[in-house]
N, C-alpha and C. Protein backbone atom coordinates (compact mmCIF):
# COMPACT_ATOMS: atom_id res chain seq x y z
N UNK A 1 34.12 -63.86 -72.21
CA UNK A 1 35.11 -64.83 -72.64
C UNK A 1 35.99 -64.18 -73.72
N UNK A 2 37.47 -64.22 -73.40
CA UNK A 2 38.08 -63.53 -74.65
C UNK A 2 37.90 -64.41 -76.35
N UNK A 3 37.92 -63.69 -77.15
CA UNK A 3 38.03 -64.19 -78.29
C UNK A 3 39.48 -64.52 -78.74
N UNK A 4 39.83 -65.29 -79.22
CA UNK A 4 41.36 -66.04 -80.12
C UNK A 4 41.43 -65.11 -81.14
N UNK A 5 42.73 -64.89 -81.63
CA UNK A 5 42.45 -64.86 -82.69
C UNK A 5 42.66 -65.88 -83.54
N UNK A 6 42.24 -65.77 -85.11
CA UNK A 6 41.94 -66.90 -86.31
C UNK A 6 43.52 -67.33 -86.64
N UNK A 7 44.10 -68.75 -86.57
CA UNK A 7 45.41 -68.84 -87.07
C UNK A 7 45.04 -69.25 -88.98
N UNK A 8 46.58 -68.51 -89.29
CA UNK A 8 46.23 -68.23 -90.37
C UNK A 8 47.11 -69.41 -91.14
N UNK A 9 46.84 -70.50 -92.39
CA UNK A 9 47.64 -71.35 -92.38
C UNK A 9 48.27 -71.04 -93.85
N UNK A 10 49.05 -71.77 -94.21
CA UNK A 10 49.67 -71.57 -95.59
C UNK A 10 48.57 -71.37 -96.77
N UNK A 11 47.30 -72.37 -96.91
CA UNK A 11 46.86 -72.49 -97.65
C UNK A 11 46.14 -71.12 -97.56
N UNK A 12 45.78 -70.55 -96.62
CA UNK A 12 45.04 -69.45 -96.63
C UNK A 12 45.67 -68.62 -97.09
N UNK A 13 46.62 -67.87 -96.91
CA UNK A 13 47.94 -67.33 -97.38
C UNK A 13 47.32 -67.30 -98.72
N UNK A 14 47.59 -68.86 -99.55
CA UNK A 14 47.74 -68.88 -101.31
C UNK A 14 46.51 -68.25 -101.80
N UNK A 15 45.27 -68.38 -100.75
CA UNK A 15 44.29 -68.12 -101.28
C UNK A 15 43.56 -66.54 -101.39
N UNK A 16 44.13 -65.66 -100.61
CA UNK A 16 44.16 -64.38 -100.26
C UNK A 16 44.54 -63.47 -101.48
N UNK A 17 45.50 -64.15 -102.38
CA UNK A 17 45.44 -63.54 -103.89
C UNK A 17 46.03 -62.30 -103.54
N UNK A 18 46.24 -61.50 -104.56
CA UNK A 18 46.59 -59.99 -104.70
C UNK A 18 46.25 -59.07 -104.04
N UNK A 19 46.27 -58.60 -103.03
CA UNK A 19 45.50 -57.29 -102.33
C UNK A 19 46.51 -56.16 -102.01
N UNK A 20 47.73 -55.94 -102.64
CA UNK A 20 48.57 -54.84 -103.10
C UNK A 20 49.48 -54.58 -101.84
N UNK A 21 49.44 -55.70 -101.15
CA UNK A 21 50.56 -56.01 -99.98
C UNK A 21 51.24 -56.87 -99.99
N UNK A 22 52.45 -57.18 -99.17
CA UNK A 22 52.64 -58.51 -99.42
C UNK A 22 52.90 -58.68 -97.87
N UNK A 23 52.55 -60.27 -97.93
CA UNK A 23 52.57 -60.85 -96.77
C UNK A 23 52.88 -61.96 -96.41
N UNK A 24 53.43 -61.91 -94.97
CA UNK A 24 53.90 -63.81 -94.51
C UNK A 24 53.53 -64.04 -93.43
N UNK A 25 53.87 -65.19 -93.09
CA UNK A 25 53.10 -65.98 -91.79
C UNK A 25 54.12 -66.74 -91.09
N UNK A 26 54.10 -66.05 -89.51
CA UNK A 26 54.71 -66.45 -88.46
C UNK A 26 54.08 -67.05 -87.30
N UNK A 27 54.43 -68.26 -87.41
CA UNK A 27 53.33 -69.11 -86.43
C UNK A 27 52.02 -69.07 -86.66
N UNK A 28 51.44 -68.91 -87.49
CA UNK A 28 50.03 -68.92 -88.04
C UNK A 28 49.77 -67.31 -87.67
N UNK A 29 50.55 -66.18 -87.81
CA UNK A 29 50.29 -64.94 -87.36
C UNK A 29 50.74 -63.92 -88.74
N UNK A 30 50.00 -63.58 -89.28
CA UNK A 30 49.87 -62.69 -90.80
C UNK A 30 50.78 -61.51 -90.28
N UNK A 31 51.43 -61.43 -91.13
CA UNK A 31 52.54 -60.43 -91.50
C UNK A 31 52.61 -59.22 -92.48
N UNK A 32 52.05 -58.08 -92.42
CA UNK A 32 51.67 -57.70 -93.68
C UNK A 32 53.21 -56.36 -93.59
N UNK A 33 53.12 -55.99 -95.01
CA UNK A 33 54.59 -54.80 -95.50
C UNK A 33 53.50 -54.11 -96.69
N UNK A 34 54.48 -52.55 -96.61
CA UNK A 34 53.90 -52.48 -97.56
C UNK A 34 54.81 -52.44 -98.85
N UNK A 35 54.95 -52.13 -99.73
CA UNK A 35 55.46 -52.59 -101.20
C UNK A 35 56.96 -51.42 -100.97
N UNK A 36 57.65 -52.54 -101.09
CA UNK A 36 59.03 -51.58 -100.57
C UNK A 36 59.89 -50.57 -101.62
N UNK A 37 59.37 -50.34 -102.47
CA UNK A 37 59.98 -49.21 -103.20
C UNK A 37 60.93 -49.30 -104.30
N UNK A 38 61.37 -48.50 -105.11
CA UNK A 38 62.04 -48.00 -105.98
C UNK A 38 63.70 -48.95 -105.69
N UNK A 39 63.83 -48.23 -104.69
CA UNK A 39 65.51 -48.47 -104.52
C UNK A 39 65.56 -49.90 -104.22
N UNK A 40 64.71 -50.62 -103.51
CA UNK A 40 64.29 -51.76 -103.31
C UNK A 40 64.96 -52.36 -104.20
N UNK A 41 63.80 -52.17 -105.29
CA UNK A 41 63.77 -53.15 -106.41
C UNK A 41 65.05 -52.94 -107.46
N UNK A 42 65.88 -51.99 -107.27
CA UNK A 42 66.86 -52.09 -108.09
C UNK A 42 67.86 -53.08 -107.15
N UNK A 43 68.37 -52.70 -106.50
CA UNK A 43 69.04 -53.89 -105.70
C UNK A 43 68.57 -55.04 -105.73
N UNK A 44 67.10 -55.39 -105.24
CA UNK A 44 67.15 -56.52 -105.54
C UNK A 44 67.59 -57.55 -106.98
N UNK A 45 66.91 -56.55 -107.69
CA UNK A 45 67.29 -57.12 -109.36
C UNK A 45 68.82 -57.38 -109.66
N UNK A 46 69.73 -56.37 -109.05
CA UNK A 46 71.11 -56.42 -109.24
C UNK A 46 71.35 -57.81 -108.65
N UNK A 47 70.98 -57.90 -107.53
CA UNK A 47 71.70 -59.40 -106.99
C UNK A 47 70.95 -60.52 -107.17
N UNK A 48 69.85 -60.95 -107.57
CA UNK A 48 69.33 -62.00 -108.56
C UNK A 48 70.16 -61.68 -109.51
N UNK A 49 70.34 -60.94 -110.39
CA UNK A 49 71.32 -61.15 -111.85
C UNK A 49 72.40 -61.60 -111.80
N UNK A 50 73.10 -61.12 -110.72
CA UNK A 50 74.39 -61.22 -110.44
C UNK A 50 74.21 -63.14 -109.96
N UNK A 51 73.56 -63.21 -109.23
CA UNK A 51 73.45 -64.40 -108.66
C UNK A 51 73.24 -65.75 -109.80
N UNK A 52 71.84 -65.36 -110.35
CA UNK A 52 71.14 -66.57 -111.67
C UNK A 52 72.76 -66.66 -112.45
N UNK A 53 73.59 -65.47 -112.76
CA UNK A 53 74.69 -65.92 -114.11
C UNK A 53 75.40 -66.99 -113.55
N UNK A 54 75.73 -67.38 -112.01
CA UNK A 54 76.20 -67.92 -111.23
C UNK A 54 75.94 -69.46 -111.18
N UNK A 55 74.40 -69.05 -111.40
CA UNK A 55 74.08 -70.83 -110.51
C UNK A 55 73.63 -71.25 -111.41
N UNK A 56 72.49 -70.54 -112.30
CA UNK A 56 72.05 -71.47 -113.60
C UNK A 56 72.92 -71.93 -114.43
N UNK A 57 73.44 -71.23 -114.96
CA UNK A 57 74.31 -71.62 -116.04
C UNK A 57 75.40 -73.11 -115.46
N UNK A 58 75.54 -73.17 -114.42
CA UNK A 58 76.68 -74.41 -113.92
C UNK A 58 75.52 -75.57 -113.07
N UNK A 59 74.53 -75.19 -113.31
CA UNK A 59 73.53 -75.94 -112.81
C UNK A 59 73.44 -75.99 -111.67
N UNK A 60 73.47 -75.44 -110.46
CA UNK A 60 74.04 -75.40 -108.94
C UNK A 60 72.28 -75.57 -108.61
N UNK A 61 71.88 -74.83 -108.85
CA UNK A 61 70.38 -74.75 -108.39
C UNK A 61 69.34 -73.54 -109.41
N UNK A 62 68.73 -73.85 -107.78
CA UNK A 62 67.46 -72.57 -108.62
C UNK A 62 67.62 -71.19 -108.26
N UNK A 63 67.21 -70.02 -108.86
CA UNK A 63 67.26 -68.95 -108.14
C UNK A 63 65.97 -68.60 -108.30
N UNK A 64 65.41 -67.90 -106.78
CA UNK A 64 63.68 -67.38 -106.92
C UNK A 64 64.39 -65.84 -106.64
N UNK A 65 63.50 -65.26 -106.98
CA UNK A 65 62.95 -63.59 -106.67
C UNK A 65 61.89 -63.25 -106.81
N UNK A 66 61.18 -61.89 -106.00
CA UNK A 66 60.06 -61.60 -106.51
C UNK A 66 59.06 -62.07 -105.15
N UNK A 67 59.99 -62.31 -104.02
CA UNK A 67 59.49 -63.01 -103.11
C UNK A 67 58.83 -64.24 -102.81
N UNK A 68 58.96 -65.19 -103.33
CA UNK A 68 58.94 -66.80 -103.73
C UNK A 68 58.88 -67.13 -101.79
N UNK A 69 57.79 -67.45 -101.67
CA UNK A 69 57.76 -67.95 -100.15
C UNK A 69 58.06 -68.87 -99.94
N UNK A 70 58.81 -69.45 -98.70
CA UNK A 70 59.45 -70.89 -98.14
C UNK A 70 58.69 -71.37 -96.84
N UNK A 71 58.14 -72.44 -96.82
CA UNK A 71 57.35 -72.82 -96.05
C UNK A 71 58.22 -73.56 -94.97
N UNK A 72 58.67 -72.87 -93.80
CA UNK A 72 59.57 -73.56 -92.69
C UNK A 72 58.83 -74.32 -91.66
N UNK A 73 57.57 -74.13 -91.29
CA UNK A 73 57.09 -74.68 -90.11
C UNK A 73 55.62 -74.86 -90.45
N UNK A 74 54.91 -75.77 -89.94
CA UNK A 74 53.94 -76.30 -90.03
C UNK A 74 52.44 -76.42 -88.83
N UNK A 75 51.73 -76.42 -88.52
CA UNK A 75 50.78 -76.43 -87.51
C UNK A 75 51.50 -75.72 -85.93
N UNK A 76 51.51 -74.06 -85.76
CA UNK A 76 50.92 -73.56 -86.63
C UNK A 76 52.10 -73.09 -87.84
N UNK A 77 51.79 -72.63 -89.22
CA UNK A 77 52.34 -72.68 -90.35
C UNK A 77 53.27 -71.21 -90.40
N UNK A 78 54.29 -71.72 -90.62
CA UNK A 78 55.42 -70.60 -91.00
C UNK A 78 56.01 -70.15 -92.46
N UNK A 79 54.96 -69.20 -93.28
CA UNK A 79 56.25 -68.79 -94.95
C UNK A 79 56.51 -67.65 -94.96
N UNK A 80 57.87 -67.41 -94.85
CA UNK A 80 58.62 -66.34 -95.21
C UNK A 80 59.30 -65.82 -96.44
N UNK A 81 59.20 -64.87 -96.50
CA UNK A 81 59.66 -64.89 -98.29
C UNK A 81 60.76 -63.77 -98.39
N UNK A 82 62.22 -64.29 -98.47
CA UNK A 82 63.18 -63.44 -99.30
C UNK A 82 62.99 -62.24 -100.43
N UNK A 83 63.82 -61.85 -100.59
CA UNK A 83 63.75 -60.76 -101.65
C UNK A 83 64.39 -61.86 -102.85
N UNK A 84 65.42 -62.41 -102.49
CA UNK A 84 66.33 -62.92 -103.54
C UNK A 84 66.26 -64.45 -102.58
N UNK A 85 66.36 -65.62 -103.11
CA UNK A 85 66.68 -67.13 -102.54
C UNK A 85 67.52 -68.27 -103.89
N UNK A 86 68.13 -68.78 -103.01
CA UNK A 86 68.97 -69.77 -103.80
C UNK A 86 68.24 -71.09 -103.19
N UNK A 87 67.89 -72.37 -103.78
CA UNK A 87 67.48 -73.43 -103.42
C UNK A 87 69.09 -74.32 -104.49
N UNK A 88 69.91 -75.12 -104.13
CA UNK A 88 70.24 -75.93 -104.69
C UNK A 88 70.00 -77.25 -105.10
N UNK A 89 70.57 -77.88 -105.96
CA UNK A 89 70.12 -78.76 -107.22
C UNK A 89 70.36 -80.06 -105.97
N UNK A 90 70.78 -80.20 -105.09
CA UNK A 90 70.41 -81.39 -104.03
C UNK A 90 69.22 -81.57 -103.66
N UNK A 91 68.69 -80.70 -103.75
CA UNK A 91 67.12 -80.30 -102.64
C UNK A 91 65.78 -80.53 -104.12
N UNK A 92 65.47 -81.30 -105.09
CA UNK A 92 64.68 -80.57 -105.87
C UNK A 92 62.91 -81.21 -105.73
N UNK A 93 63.28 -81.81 -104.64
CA UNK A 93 61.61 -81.79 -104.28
C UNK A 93 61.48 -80.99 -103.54
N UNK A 94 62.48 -79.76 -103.23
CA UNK A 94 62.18 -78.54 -102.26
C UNK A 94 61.06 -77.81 -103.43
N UNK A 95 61.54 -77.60 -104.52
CA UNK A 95 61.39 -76.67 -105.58
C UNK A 95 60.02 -77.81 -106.44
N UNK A 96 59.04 -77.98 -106.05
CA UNK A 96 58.05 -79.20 -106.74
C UNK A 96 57.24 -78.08 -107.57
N UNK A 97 57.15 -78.43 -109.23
CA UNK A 97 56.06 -77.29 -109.93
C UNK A 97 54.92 -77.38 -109.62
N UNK A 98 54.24 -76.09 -109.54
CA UNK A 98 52.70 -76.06 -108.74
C UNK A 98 53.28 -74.47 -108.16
N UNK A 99 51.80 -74.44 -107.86
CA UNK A 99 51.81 -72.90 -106.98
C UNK A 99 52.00 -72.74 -105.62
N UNK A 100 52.71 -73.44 -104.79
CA UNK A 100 52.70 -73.55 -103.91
C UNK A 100 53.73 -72.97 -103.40
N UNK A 101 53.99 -73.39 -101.61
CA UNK A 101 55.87 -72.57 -101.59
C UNK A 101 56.53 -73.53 -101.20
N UNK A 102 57.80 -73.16 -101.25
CA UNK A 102 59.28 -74.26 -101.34
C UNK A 102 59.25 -74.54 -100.08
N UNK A 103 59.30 -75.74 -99.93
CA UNK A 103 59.84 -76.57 -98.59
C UNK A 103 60.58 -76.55 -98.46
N UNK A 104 60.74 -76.31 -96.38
CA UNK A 104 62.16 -75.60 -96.03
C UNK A 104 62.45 -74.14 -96.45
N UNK A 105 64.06 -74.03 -95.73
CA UNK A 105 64.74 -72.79 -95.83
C UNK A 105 65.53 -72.87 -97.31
N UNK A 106 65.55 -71.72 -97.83
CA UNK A 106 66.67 -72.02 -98.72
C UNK A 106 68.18 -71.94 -98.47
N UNK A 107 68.79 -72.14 -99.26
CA UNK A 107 70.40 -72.09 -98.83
C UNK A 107 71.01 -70.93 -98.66
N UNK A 108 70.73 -70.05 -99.46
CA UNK A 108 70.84 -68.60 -99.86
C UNK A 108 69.79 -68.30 -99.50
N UNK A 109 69.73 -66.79 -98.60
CA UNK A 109 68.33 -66.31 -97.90
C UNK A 109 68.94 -64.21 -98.83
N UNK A 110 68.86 -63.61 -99.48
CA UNK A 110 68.74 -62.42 -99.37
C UNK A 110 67.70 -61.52 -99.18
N UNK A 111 68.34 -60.60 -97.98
CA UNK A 111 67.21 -59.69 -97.78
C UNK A 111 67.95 -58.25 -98.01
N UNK A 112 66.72 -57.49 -98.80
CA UNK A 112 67.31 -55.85 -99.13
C UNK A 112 66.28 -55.13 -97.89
N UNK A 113 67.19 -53.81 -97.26
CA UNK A 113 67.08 -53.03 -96.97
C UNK A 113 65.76 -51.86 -97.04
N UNK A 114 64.15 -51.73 -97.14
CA UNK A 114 63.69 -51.39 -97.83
C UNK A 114 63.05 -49.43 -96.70
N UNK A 115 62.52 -48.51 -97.48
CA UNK A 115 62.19 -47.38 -96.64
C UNK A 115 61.34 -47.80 -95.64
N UNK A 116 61.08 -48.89 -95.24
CA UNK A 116 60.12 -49.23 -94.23
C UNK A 116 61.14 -49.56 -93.33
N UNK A 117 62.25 -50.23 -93.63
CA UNK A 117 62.77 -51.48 -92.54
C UNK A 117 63.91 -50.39 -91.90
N UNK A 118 64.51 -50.40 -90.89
CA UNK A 118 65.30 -50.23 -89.84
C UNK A 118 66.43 -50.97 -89.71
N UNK A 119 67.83 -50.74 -90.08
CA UNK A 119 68.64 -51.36 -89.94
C UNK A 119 69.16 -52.67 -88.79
N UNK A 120 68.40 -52.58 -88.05
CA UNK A 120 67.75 -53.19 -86.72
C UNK A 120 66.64 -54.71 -87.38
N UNK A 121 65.69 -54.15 -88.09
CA UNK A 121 64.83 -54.97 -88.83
C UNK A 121 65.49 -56.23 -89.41
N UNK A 122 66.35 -55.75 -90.36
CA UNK A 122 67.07 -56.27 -91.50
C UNK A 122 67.96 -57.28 -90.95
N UNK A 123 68.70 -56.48 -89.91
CA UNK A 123 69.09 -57.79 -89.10
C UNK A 123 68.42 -58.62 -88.41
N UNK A 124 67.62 -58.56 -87.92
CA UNK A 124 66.24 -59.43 -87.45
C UNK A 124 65.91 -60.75 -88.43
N UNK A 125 66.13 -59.79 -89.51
CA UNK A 125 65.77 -60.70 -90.85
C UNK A 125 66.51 -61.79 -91.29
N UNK A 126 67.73 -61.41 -90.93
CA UNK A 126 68.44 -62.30 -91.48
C UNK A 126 69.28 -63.36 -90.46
N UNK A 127 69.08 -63.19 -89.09
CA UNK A 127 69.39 -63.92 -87.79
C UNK A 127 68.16 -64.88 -88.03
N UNK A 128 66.75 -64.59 -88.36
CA UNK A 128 65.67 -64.87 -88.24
C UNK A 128 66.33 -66.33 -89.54
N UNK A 129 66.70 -66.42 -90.64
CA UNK A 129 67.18 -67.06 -91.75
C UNK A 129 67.92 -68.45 -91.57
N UNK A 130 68.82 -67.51 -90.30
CA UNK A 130 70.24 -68.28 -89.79
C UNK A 130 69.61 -69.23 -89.29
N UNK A 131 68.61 -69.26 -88.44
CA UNK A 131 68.04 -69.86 -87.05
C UNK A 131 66.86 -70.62 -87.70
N UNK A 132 66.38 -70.30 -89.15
CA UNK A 132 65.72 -71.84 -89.53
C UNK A 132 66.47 -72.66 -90.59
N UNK A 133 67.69 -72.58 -90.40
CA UNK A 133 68.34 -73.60 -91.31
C UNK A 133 69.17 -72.82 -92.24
N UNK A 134 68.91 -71.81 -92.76
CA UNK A 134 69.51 -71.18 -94.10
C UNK A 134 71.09 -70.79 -94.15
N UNK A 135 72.24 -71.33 -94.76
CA UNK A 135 73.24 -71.93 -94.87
C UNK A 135 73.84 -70.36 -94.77
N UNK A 136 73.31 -69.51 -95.60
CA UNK A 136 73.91 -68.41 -96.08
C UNK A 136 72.68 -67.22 -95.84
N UNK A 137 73.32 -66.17 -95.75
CA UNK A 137 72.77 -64.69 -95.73
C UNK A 137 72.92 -63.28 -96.14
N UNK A 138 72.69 -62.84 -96.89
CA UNK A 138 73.19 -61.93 -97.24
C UNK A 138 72.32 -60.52 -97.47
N UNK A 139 72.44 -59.25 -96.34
CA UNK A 139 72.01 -58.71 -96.08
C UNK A 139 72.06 -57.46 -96.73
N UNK A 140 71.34 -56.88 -97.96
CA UNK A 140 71.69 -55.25 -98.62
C UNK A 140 71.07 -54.32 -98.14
N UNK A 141 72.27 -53.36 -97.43
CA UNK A 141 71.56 -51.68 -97.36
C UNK A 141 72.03 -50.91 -98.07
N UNK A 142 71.04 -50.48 -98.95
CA UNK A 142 71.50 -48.95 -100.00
C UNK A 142 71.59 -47.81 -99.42
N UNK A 143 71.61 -47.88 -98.30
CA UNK A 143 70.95 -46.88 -97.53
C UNK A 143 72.75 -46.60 -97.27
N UNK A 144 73.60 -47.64 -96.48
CA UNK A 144 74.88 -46.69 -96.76
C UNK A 144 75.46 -47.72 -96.77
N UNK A 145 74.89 -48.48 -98.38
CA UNK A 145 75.69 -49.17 -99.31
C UNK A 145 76.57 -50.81 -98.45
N UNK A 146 76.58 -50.98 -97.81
CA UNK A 146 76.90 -52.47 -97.49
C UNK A 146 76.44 -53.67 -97.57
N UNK A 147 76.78 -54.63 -97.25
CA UNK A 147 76.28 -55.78 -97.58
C UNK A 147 76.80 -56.61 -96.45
N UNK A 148 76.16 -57.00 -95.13
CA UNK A 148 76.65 -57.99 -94.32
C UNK A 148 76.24 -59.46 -95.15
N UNK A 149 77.27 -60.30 -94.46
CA UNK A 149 77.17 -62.03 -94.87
C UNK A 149 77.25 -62.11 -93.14
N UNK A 150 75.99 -63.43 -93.16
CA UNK A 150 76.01 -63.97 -92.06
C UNK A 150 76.03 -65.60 -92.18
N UNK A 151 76.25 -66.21 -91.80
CA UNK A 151 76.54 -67.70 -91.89
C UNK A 151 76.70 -68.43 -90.12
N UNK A 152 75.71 -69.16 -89.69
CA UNK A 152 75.56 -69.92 -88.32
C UNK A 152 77.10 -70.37 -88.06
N UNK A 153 76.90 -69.82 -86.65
CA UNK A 153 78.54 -69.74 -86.16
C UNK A 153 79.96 -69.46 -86.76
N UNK A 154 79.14 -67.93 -87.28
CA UNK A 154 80.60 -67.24 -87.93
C UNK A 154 80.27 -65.60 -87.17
N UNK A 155 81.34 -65.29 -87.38
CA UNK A 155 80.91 -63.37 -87.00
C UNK A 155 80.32 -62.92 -88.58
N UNK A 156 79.00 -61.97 -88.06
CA UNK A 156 78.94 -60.73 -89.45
C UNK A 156 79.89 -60.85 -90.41
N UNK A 157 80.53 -60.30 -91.64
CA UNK A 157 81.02 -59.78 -92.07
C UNK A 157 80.77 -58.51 -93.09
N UNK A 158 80.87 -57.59 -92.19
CA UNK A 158 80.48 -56.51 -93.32
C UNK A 158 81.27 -55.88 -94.54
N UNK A 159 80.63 -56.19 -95.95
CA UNK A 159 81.50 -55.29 -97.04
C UNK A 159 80.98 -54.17 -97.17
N UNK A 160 81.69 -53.80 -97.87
CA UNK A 160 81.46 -51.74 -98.53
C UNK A 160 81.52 -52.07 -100.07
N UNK A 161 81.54 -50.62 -100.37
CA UNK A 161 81.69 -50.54 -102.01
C UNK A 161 83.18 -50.90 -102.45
N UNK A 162 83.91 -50.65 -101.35
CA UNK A 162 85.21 -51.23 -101.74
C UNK A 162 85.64 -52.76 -101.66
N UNK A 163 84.74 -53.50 -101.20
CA UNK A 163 85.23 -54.93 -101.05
C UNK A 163 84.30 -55.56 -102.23
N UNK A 164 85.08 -57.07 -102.58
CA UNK A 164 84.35 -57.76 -103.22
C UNK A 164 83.63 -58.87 -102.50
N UNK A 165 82.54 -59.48 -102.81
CA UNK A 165 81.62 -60.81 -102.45
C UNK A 165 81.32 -61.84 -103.15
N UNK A 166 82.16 -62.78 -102.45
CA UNK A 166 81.71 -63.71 -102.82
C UNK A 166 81.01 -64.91 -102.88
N UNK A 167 80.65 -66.24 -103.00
CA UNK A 167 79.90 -67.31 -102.90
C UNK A 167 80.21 -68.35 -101.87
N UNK A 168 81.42 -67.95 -101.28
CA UNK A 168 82.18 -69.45 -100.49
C UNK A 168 81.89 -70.70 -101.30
N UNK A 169 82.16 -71.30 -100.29
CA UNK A 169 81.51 -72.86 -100.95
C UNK A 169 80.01 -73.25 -101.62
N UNK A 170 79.39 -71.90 -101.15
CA UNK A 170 77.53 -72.26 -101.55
C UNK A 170 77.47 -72.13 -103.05
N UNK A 171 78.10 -70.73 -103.83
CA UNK A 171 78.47 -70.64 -104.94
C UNK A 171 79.83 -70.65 -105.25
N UNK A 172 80.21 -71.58 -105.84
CA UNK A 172 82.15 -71.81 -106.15
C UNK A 172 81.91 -70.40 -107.76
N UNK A 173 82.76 -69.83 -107.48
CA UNK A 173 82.52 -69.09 -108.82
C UNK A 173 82.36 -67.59 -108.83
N UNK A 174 81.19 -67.38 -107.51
CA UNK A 174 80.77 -66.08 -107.87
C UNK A 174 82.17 -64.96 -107.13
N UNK A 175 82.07 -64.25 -107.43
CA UNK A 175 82.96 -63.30 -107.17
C UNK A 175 82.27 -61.73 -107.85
N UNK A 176 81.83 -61.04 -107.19
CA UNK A 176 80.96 -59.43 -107.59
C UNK A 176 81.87 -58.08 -106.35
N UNK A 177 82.27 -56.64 -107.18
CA UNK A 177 82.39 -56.03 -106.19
C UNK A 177 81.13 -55.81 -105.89
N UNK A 178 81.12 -55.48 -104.32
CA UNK A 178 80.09 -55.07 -104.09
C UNK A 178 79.60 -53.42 -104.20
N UNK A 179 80.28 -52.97 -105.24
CA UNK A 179 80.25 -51.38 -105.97
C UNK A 179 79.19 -51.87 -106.66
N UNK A 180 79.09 -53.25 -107.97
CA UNK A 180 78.59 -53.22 -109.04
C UNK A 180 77.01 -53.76 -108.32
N UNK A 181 76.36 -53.97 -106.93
CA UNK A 181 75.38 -54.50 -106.71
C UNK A 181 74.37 -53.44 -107.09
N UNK A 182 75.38 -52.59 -106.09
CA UNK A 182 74.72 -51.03 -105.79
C UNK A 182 74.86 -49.62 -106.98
N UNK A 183 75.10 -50.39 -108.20
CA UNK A 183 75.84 -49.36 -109.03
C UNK A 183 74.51 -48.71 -109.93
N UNK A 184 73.48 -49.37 -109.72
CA UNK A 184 71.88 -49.17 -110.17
C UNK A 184 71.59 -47.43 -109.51
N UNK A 185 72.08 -47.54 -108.48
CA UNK A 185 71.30 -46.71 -107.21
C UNK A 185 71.62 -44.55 -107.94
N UNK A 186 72.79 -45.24 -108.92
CA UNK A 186 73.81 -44.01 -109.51
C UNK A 186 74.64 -42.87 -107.93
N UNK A 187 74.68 -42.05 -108.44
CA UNK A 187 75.99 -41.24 -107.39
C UNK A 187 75.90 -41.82 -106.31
């Protein structure tokens, strides 16, 4: 008789604690990465900063980083976790205090580029965003420096170091070249 395998649910997830990976759950199916690196984490940090001066300060919402998981689907259980996420100030029983993860997609989904992922991946990642709700997308490769925006029923748009990015309607305000995301990375 074949054996199943074990579906894995959110709560199990919370309870799995630290084991120097990080991981998510697709359809009750464990997801493991391993710790994406250096260049990673400077980008990411650049665009949380860039982002929080944006939304906190005018009260728009919340900003998570650090991979803050969003719980999209339920029996079997779906959390995926951004590099960077925007939840806005409409939604704030998305964001309930406790250790748990945010209900729903967020509005803002960013995903960075990391030495594991495949430019192929990344987009995966962020179609994957589009397609559970998430308003906005915004995709970083340091790798040769761009930044696609994706948004449900729009084309890509890819910037360079020469264009600027901005918030549309999700953030009224922000405006960053996208030189200064990547300006961590040096030459």
């Amino acid at each position: 008789m074949p054996t199943r395998e074990r579906v894995i649910t959110a709560a199990d997830l919370i309870a799995m604690g630290d084991t120097g990976k990080r991981f998510e759950l697709e359809q009750g199916v464990l997801l493991a990465s391993e710790p994406p690196g250096a260049t990673h984490g400077v980008v990411v940090a650049s665009i949380a900063v860039v982002v929080w001066r944006h939304v906190v300060p005018a009260g728009l919402g919340v900003v998570l980083a650090g991979d803050a998981g969003f719980w999209l689907a339920r029996s079997p259980d779906t959390v995926r976790a951004p590099d960077v996420a925007v939840v806005l100030a409409g939604r704030p029983e998305a964001v309930a205090p406790g250790w748990g993860y945010v209900e729903g997609p967020p509005d803002l989904a960013v995903e960075v580029r990391s030495q594991h992922d495949s430019p192929a991946a990344l987009r995966e990642k962020g179609l994957m965003w589009i397609a559970r709700g998430c308003r906005l997308v915004w995709l970083a490769d340091p790798h040769d420096r761009t930044l696609t925006v994706l948004a449900a029923g729009q084309e890509p748009l890819v910037l360079t170091t020469g264009d600027t990015l901005d918030g549309g309607d999700l953030i009224p305000g922000l405006s960053v070249p996208v030189a200064e995301i990547f300006a961590g990375l040096g030459g």
